[in-house]
Protein backbone atom coordinates (compact mmCIF):
# COMPACT_ATOMS: atom_id res chain seq x y z
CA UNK A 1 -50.46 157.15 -1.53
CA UNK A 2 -48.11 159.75 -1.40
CA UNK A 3 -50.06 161.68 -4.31
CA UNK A 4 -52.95 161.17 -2.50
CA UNK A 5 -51.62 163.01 0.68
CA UNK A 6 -50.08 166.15 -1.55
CA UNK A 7 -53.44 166.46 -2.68
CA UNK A 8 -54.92 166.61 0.75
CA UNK A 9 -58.11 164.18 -0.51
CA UNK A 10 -60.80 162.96 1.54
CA UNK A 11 -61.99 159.21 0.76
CA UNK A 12 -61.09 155.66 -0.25
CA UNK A 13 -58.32 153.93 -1.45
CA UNK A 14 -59.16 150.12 -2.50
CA UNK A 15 -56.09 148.00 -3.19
CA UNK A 16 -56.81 144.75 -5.48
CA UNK A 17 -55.14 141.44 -5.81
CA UNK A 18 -57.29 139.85 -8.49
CA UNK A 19 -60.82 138.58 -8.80
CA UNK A 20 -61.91 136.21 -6.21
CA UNK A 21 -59.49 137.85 -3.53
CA UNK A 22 -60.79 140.32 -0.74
CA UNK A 23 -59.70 143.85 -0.87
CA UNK A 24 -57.98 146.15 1.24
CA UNK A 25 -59.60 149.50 2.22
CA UNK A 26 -56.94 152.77 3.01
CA UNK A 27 -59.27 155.78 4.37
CA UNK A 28 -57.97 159.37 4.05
CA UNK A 29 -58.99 162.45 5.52
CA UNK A 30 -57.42 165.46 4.01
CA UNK A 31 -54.51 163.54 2.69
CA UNK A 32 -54.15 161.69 6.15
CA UNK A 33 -54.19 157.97 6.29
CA UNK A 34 -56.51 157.42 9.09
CA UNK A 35 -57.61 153.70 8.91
CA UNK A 36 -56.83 150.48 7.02
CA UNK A 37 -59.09 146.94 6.94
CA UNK A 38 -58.19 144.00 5.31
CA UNK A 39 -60.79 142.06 7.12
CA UNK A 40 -59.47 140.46 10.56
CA UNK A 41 -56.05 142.53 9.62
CA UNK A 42 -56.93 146.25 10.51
CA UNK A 43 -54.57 149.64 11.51
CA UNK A 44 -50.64 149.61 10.59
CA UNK A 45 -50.74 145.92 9.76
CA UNK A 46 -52.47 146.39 6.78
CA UNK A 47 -49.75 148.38 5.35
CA UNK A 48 -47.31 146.20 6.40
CA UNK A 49 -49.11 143.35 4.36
CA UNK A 50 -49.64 145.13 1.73
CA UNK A 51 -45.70 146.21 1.32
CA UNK A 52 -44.81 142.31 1.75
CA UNK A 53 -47.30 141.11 -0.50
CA UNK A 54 -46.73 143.97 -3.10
CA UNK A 55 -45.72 142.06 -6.34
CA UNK A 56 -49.33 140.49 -5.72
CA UNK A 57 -51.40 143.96 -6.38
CA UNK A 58 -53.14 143.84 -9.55
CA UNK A 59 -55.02 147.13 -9.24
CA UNK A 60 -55.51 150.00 -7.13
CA UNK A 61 -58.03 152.54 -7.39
CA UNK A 62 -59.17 155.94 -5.38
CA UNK A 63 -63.14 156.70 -4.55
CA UNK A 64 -63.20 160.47 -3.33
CA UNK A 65 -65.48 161.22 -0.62
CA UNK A 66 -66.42 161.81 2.38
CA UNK A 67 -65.93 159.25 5.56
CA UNK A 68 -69.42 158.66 7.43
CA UNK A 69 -68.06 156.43 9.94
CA UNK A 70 -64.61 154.87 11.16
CA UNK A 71 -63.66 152.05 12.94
CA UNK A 72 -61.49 152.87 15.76
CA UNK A 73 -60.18 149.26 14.90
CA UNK A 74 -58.31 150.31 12.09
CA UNK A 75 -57.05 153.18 13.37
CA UNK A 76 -53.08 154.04 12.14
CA UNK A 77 -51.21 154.99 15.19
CA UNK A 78 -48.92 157.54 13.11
CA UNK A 79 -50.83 160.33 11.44
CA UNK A 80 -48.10 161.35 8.86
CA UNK A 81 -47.60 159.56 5.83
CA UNK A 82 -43.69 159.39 5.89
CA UNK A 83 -43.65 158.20 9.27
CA UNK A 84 -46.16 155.43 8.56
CA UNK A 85 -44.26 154.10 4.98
CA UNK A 86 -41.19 154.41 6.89
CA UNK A 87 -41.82 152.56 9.74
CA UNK A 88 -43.74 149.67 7.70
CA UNK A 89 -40.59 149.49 5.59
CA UNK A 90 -38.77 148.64 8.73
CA UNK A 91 -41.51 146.26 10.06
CA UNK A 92 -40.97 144.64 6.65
CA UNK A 93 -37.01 144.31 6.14
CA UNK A 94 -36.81 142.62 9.59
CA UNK A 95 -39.67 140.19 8.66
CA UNK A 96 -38.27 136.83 9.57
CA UNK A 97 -41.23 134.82 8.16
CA UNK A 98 -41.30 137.30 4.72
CA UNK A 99 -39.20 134.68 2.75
CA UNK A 100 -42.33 131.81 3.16
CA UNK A 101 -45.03 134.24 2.85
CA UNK A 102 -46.81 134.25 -0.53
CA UNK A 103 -50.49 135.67 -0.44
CA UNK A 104 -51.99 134.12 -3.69
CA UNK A 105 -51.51 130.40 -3.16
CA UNK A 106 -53.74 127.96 -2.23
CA UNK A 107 -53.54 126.55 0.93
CA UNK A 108 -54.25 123.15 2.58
CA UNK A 109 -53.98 122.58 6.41
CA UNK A 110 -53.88 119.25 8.25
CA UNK A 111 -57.35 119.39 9.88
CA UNK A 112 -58.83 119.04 6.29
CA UNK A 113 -59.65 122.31 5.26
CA UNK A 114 -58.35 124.68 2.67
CA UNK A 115 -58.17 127.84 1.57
CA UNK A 116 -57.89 129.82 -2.02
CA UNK A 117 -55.27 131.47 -0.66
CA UNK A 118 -52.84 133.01 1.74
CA UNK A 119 -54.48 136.49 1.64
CA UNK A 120 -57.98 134.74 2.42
CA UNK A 121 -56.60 133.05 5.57
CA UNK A 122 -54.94 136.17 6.91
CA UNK A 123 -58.34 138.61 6.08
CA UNK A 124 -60.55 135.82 7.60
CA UNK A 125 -58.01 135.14 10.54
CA UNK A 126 -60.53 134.48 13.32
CA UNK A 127 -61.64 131.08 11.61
CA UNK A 128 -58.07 130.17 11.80
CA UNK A 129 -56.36 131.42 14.92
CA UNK A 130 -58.04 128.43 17.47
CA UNK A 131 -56.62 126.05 15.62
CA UNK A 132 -52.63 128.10 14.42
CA UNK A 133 -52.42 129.57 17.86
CA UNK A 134 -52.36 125.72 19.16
CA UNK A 135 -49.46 124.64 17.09
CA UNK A 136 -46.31 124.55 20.01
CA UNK A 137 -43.94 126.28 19.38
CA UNK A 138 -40.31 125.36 17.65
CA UNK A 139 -36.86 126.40 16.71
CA UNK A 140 -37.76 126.43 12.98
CA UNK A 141 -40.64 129.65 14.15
CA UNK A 142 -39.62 132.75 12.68
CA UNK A 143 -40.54 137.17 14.06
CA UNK A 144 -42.52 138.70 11.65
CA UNK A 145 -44.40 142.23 12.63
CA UNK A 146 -48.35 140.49 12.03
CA UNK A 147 -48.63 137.63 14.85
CA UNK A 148 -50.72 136.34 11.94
CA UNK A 149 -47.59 135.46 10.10
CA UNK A 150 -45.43 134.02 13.07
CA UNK A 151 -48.43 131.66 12.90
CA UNK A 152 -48.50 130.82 9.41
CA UNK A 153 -44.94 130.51 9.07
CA UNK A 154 -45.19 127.96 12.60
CA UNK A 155 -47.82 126.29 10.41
CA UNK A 156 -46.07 125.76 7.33
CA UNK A 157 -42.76 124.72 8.64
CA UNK A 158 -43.89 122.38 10.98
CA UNK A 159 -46.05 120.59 7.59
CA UNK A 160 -49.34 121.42 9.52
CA UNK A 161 -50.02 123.69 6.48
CA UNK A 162 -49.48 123.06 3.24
CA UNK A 163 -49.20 125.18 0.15
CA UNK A 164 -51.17 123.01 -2.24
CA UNK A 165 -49.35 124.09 -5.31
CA UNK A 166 -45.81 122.22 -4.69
CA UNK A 167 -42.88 124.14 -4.63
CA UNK A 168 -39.18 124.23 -5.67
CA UNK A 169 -36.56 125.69 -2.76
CA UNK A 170 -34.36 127.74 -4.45
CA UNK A 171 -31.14 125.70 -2.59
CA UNK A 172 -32.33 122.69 -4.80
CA UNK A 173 -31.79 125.02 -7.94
CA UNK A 174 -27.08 124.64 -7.20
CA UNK A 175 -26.55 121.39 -8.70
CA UNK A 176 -28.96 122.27 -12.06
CA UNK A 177 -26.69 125.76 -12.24
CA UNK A 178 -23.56 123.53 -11.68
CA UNK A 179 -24.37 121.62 -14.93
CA UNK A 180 -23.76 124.92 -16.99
CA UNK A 181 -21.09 126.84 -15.80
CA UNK A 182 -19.41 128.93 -16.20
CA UNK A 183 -22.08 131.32 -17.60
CA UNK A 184 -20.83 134.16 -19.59
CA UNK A 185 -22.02 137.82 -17.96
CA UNK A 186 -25.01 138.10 -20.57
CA UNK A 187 -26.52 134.29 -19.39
CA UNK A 188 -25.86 135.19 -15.80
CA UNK A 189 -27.45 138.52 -16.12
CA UNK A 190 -30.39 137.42 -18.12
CA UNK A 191 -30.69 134.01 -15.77
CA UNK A 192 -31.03 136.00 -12.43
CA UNK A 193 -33.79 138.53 -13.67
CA UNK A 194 -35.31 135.88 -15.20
CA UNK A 195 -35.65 133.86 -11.91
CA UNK A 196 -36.59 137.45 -10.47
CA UNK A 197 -39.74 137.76 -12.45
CA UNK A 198 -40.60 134.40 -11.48
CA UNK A 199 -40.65 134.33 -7.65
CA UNK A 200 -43.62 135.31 -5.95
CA UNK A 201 -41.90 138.13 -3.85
CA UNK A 202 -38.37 139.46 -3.80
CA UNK A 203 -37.29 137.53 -1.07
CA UNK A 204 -38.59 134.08 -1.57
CA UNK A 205 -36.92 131.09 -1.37
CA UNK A 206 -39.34 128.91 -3.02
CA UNK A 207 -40.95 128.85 -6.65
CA UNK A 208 -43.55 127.36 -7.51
CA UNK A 209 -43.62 124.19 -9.47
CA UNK A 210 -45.51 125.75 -12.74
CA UNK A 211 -42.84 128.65 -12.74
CA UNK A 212 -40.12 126.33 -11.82
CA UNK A 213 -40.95 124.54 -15.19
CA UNK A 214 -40.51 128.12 -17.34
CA UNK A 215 -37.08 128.60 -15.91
CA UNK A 216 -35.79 124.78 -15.96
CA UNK A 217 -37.23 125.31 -19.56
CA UNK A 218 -34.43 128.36 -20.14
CA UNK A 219 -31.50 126.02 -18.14
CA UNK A 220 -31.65 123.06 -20.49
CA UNK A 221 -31.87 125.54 -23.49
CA UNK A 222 -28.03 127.23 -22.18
CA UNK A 223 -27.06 123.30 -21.40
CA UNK A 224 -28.24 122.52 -25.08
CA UNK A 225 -25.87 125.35 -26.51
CA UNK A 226 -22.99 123.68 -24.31
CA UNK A 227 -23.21 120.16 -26.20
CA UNK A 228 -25.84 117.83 -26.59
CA UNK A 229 -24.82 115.54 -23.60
CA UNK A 230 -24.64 118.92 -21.42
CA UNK A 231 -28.21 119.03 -22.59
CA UNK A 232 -28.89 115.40 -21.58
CA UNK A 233 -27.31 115.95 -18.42
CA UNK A 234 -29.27 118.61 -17.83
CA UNK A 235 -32.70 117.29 -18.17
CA UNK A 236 -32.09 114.23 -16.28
CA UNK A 237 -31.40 116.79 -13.21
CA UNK A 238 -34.57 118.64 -14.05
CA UNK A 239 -36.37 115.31 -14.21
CA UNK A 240 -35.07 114.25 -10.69
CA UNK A 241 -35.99 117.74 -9.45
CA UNK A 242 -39.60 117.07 -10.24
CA UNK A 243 -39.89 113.94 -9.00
CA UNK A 244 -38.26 115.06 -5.48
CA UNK A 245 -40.48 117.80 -5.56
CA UNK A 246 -43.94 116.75 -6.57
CA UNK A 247 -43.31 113.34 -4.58
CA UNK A 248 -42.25 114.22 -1.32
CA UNK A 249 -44.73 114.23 1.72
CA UNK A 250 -44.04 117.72 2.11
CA UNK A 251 -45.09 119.64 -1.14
CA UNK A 252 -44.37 123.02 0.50
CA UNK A 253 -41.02 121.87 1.20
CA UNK A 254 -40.58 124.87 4.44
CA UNK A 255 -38.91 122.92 6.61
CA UNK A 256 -35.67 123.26 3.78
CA UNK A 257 -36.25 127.44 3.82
């Protein structure tokens, strides 16, 4: 984007999240950002998701041109660049709900439907809102800069919505970390980018089971090197992980966040 602006260009910037997902749409008029759309989301918002969700790009891609018509919608309030990225960064860092928000899972909500994912239900909002915006209110709710997200968040803590892929809190991960310490620097090190790589977003406290499996899969390996009933010890706590996890009523788990 901010190449884009040095180069003063006139037309359309479409951000992608994978096949099957909607796109966002970044207009620029003579290296101005002038509007953003990601369906119901429109104007600063859309940047603001987009930073949040940002691990979940898979391609982005520029068609120069010009601009027929706008939607005064999706107009960004700030005209300069800086001011825009800087202000979404802040909008971001203070988001409350960030930590539960991950845009490519599935979703399942009590009323019976479902949704491919997160990113669908926030660019298709208004066949959602009736039904989020009734949810009362609770001390689990958590600020976040999109209302859209205050709801979801409500949603998902309160068990009303579900991610349908289970998932692991990261609190549940102490007593499998007990089993092998101390680490030396290098396992600590490699452990902690490893679990990096695997979260959906910097700040989550969940993984998902699937990924979960990948780094219990590198725990019982250090627990092996320890001795073989460090190993044992070790799987049995992996085992009982799972079953907590993929038993429970409450796959998604938000109400431990």
């Amino acid at each position: 984007m901010q190449f884009l602006s040095l180069e003063r260009v006139t037309g359309i910037l479409n951000v992608s999240f994978g096949r099957s997902l909607p796109e966002a749409i970044i207009y620029f008029v003579t290296g101005n950002v002038t509007t953003a759309e990601f369906g119901a989301i429109v104007g600063d918002a859309v940047l603001d998701m987009l930073l949040c969700q940002e691990y979940a790009i898979k391609e982005v891609s520029f068609a120069p041109g010009r601009i027929n018509q706008l939607n005064e919608q999706a107009i960004i309030v700030r005209a300069s660049l800086s001011g825009v990225m800087l202000n979404v960064s802040k909008d971001v860092d203070r988001c409350q709900s960030r930590p539960y928000i991950y845009g490519t899972f599935p979703m399942a909500f009590k009323d019976g439907r479902s949704a491919d994912s997160l990113l669908h239900v926030l660019h298709d909002f208004g066949k959602w809102n009736e039904y989020l915006s009734a949810i009362p209110k609770s001390d689990r709710d958590r600020a976040a800069p999109l209302k859209e997200c205050v709801l979801l968040y409500r949603g998902l803590s309160q068990g009303i919505i579900q991610y349908t892929t289970p998932m692991v809190s990261l609190r549940s991960f102490k007593p499998l970390l007990d089993i092998v310490q101390p680490l030396s620097d290098k396992e600590s090190n490699n452990l902690r980018g490893y679990m990096r790589s695997l979260l959906p977003q910097p700040k989550a406290t969940h993984m998902s089971i699937d990924r979960f499996y990948a780094f219990a899969s590198a725990i019982e390996s250090i627990a092996q090197r320890r001795s073989n009933e460090t190993g044992d010890k070790a799987r049995r706590a992996i085992h009982q992980l799972i079953q907590n996890t993929t038993k429970s009523g409450d796959p998604s788990g938000a109400q431990k966040a």
